[in-house]
Protein backbone atom coordinates (compact mmCIF):
# COMPACT_ATOMS: atom_id res chain seq x y z
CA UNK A 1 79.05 70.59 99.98
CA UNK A 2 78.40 67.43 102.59
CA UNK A 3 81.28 66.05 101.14
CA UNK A 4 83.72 68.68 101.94
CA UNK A 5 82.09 69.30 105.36
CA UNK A 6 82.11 65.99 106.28
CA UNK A 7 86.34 66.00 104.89
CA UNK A 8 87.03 69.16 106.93
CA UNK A 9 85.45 67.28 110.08
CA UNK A 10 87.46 64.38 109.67
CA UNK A 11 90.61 66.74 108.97
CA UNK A 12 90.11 68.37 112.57
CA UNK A 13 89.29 65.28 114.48
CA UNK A 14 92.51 63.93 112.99
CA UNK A 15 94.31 67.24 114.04
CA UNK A 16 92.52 66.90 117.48
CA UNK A 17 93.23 63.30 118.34
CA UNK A 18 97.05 64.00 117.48
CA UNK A 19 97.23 67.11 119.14
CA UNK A 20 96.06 64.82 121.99
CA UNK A 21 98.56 62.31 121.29
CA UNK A 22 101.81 64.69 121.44
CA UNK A 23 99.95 65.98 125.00
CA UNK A 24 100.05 62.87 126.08
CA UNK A 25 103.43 61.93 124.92
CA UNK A 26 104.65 64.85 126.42
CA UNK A 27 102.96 64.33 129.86
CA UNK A 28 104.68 61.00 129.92
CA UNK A 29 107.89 62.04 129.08
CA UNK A 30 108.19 65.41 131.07
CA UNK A 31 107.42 63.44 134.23
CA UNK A 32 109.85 60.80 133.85
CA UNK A 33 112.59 62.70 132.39
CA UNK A 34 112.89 65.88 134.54
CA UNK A 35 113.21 63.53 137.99
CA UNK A 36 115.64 60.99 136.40
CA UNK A 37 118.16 63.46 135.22
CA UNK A 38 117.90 65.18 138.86
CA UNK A 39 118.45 62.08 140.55
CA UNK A 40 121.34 61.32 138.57
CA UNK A 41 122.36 64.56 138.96
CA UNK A 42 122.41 63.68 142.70
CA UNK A 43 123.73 60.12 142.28
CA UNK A 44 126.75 61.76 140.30
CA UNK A 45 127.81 64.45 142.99
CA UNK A 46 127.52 61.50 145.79
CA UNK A 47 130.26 59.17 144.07
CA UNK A 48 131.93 61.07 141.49
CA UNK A 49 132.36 64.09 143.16
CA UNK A 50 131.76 63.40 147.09
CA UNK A 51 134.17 60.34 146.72
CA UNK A 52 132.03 58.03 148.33
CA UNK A 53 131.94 54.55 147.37
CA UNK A 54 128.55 53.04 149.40
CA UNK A 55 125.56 54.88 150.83
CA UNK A 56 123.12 53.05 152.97
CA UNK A 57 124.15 50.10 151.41
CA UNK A 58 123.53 50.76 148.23
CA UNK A 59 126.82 51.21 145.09
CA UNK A 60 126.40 53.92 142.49
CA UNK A 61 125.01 51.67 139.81
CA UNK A 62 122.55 50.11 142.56
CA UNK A 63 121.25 53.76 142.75
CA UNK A 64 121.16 54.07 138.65
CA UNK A 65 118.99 51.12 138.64
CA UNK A 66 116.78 52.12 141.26
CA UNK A 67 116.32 55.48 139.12
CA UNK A 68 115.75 53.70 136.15
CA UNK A 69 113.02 51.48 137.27
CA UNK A 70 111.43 53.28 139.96
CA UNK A 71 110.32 55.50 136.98
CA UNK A 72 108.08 53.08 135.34
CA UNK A 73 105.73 53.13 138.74
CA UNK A 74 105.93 56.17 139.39
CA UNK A 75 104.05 56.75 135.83
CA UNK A 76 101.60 54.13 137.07
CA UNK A 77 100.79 56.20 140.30
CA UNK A 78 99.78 59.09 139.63
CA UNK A 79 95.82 60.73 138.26
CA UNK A 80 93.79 63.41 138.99
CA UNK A 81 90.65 61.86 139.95
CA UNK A 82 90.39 62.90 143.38
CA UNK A 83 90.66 67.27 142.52
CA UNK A 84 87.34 65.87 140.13
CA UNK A 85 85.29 64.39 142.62
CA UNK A 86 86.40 67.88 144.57
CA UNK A 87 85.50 70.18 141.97
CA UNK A 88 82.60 68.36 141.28
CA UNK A 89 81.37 68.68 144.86
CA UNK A 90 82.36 72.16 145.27
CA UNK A 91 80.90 72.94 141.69
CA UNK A 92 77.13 71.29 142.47
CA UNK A 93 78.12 68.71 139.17
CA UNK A 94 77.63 65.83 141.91
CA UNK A 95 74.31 65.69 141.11
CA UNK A 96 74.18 64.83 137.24
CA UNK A 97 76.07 61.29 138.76
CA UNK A 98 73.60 60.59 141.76
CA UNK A 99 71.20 58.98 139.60
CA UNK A 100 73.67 56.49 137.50
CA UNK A 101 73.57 52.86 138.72
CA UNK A 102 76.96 52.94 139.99
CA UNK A 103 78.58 54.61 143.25
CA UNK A 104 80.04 58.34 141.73
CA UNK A 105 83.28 57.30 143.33
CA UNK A 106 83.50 54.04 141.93
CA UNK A 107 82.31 55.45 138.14
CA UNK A 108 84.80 58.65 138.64
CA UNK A 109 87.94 55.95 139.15
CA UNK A 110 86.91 53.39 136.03
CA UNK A 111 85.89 56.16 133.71
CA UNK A 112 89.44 57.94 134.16
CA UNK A 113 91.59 54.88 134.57
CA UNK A 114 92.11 53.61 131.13
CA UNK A 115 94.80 55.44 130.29
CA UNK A 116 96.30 54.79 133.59
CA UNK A 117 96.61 51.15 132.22
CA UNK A 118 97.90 51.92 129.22
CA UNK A 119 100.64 53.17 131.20
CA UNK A 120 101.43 50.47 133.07
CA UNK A 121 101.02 47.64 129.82
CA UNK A 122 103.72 50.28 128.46
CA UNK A 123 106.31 50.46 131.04
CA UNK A 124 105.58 46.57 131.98
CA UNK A 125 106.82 45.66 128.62
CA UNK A 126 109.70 48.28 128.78
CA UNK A 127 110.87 47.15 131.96
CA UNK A 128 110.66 43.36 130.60
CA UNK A 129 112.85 44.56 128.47
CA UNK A 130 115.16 46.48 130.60
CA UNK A 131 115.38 43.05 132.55
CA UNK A 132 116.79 41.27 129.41
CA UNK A 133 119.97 43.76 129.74
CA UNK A 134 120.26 44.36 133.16
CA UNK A 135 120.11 40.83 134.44
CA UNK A 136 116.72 41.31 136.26
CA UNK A 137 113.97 39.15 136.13
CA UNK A 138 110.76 39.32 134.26
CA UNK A 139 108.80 37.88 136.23
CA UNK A 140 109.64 39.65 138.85
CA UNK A 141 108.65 42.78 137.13
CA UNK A 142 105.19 41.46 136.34
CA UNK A 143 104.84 41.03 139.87
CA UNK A 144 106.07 44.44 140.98
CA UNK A 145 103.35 46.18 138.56
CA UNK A 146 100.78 44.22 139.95
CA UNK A 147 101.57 45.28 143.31
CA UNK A 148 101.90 49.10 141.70
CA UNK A 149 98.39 48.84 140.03
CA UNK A 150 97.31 47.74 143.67
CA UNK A 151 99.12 50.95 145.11
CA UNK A 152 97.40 53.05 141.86
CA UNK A 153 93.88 51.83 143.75
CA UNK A 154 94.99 52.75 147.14
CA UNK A 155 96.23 56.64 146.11
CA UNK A 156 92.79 57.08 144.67
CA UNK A 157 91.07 55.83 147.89
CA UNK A 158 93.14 58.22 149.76
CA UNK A 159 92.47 61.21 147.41
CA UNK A 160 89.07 60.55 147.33
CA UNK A 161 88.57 60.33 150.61
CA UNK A 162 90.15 63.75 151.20
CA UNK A 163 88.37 65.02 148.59
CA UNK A 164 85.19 65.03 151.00
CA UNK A 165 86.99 67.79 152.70
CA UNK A 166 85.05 69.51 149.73
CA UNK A 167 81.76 68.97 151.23
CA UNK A 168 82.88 71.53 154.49
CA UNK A 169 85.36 73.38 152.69
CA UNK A 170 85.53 74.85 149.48
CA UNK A 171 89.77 75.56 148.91
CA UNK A 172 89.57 71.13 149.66
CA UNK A 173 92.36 71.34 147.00
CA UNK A 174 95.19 72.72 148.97
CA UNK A 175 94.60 69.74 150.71
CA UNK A 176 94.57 67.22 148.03
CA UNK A 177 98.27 68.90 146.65
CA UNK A 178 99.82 68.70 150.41
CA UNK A 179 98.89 64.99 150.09
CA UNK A 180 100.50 64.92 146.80
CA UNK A 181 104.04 66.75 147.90
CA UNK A 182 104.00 64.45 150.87
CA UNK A 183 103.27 60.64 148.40
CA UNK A 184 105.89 62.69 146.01
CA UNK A 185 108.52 61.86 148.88
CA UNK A 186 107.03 59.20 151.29
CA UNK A 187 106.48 56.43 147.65
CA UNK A 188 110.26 56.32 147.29
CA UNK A 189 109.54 58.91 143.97
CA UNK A 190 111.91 61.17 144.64
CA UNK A 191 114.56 59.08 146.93
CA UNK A 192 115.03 55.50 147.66
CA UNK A 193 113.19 55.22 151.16
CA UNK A 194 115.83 53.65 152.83
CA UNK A 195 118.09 56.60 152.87
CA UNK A 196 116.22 57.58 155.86
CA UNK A 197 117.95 57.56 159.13
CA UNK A 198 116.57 54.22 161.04
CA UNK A 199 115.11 56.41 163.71
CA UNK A 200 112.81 57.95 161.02
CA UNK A 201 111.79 54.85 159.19
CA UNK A 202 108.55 53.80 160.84
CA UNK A 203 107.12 57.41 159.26
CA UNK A 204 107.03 55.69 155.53
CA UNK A 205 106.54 52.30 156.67
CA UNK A 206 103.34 53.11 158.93
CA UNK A 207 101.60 54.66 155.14
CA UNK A 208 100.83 52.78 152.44
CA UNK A 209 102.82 55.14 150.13
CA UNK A 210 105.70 52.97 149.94
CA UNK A 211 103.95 50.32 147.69
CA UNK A 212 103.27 52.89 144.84
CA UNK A 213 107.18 52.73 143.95
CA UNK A 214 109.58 51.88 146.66
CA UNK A 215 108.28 48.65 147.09
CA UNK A 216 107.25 47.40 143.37
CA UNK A 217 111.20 48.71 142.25
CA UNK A 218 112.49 46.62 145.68
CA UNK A 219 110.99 43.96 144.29
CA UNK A 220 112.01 43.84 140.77
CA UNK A 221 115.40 44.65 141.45
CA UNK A 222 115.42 41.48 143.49
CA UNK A 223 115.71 43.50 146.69
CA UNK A 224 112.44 41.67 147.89
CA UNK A 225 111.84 38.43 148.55
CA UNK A 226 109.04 36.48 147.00
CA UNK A 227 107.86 35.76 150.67
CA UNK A 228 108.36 39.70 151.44
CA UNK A 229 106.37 40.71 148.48
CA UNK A 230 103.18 38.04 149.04
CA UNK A 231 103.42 39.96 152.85
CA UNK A 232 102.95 43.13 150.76
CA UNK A 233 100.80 41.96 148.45
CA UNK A 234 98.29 41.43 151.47
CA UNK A 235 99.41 44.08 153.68
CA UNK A 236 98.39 46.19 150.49
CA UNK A 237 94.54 44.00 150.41
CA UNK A 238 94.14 45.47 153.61
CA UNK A 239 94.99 49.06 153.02
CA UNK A 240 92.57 49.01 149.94
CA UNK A 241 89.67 46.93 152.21
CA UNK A 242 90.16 49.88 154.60
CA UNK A 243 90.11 52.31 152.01
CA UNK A 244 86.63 51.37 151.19
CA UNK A 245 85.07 51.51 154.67
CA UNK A 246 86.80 55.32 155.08
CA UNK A 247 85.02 56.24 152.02
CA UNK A 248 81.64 54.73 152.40
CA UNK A 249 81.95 56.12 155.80
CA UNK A 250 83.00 60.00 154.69
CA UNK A 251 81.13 59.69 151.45
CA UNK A 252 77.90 58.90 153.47
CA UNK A 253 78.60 61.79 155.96
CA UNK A 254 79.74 64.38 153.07
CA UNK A 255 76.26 63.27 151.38
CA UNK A 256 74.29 63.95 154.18
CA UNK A 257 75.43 67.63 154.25
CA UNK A 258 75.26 68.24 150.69
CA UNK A 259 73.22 70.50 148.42
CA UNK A 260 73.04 71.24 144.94
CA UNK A 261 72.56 74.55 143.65
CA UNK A 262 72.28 74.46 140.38
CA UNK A 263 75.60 72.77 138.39
């Protein structure tokens, strides 16, 4: 009787864990796919069927790279931590993390980025291999993830900074997806940023969005630099050094105001 209960556990943990496998799989591939037939969709109509030949500088092919390789940060960017640290503030679970030796931000952001690293070990050795055939460089694209895994740690300082909207106002979320739809466009996700009209520039380049995708896909398609990416490297060391003064400073604030009741 053990025997069998302890082979029909194992059965549904295996059934579980793959079940969770294919989810993931899915995730991974739904979010890459969908955007990079759209933009090609888009490249296609500019060229093929608009007849032009350039567009801000850039050839058709230049834009078919961009799509291709933009795609492996953008996979690297993304994570939900910041709606958890809301819902845990609007939901009173804040207080089962108050007492653990680390900060509840800090702990929130290594507990749930694991797989986020996964990610980018996958797509680094993808696009190391993309490189082989499309006459990039490698090394260039270890750099570029580096500076994406950098950008990873700024989007979660942002998020959960806004998440302390939470602590004054319970629908905080509408807020966190706004700041999603706007990173969506501003991180060179959805359009290479320099399609925008000079005059409008300074609006991506005054965020730090720009280094989640436009920037790391600049640089490994040889677009950047190696001076221009160390000045983004450390333009990107100050973002995350501010980061961490906004939150202790709106962390310790929220705090003050908070109370648990019940969760």
């Amino acid at each position: 009787m053990k025997l069998q209960w302890r082979l029909a556990a194992l059965k549904n943990g295996f059934q579980d864990a793959t079940a969770y496998r294919l989810e993931f799989l899915f995730e991974i591939l739904g979010s890459a796919l969908v955007p990079a037939a759209i933009q090609c969709v888009l490249w296609y109509a500019l060229f093929d069927l608009g007849g032009a030949t350039q567009v801000a500088g850039m050839t058709y092919m230049d834009f078919v790279h961009y799509t291709l390789v933009s795609l492996l940060f953008t996979q690297v960017r993304g994570g939900d931590h910041d709606f958890e640290l809301a819902e845990m503030i609007r939901s009173g679970q804040l207080s089962n993390y108050l007492l653990r030796p680390v900060g509840v931000v800090e702990f929130v952001y290594i507990r749930g980025v694991a797989p986020r690293l996964f990610i980018a070990g996958l797509c680094l050795t993808i696009g190391v291999i993309l490189a082989q055939f499309f006459g990039f460089s490698g090394t260039r694209m270890i750099g570029a993830m580096f500076l994406a895994l950098m950008g990873n740690i700024i989007h979660y300082q942002i998020g959960a900074t806004l998440a302390t909207t939470a602590f004054l106002w319970e629908e905080s979320y509408s807020l966190l997806m706004v700041k999603n739809m706007v990173v969506n466009l501003l991180s060179g996700e959805l359009i290479p940023l320099n399609l925008f009209p000079s005059s409008l520039q300074w609006i991506w380049k005054s965020t730090p969005f720009y280094l989640y995708v436009f920037g790391p896909t600049q640089y490994a398609l040889g677009r950047w630099s190696h001076t221009e990416f160390l000045i983004q490297i450390g333009i990107s060391f100050l973002w995350i050094l501010f980061g961490w003064a906004i939150i202790r400073l709106t962390w310790g604030a929220g705090m003050k105001r908070y109370v648990s009741l019940g969760g």
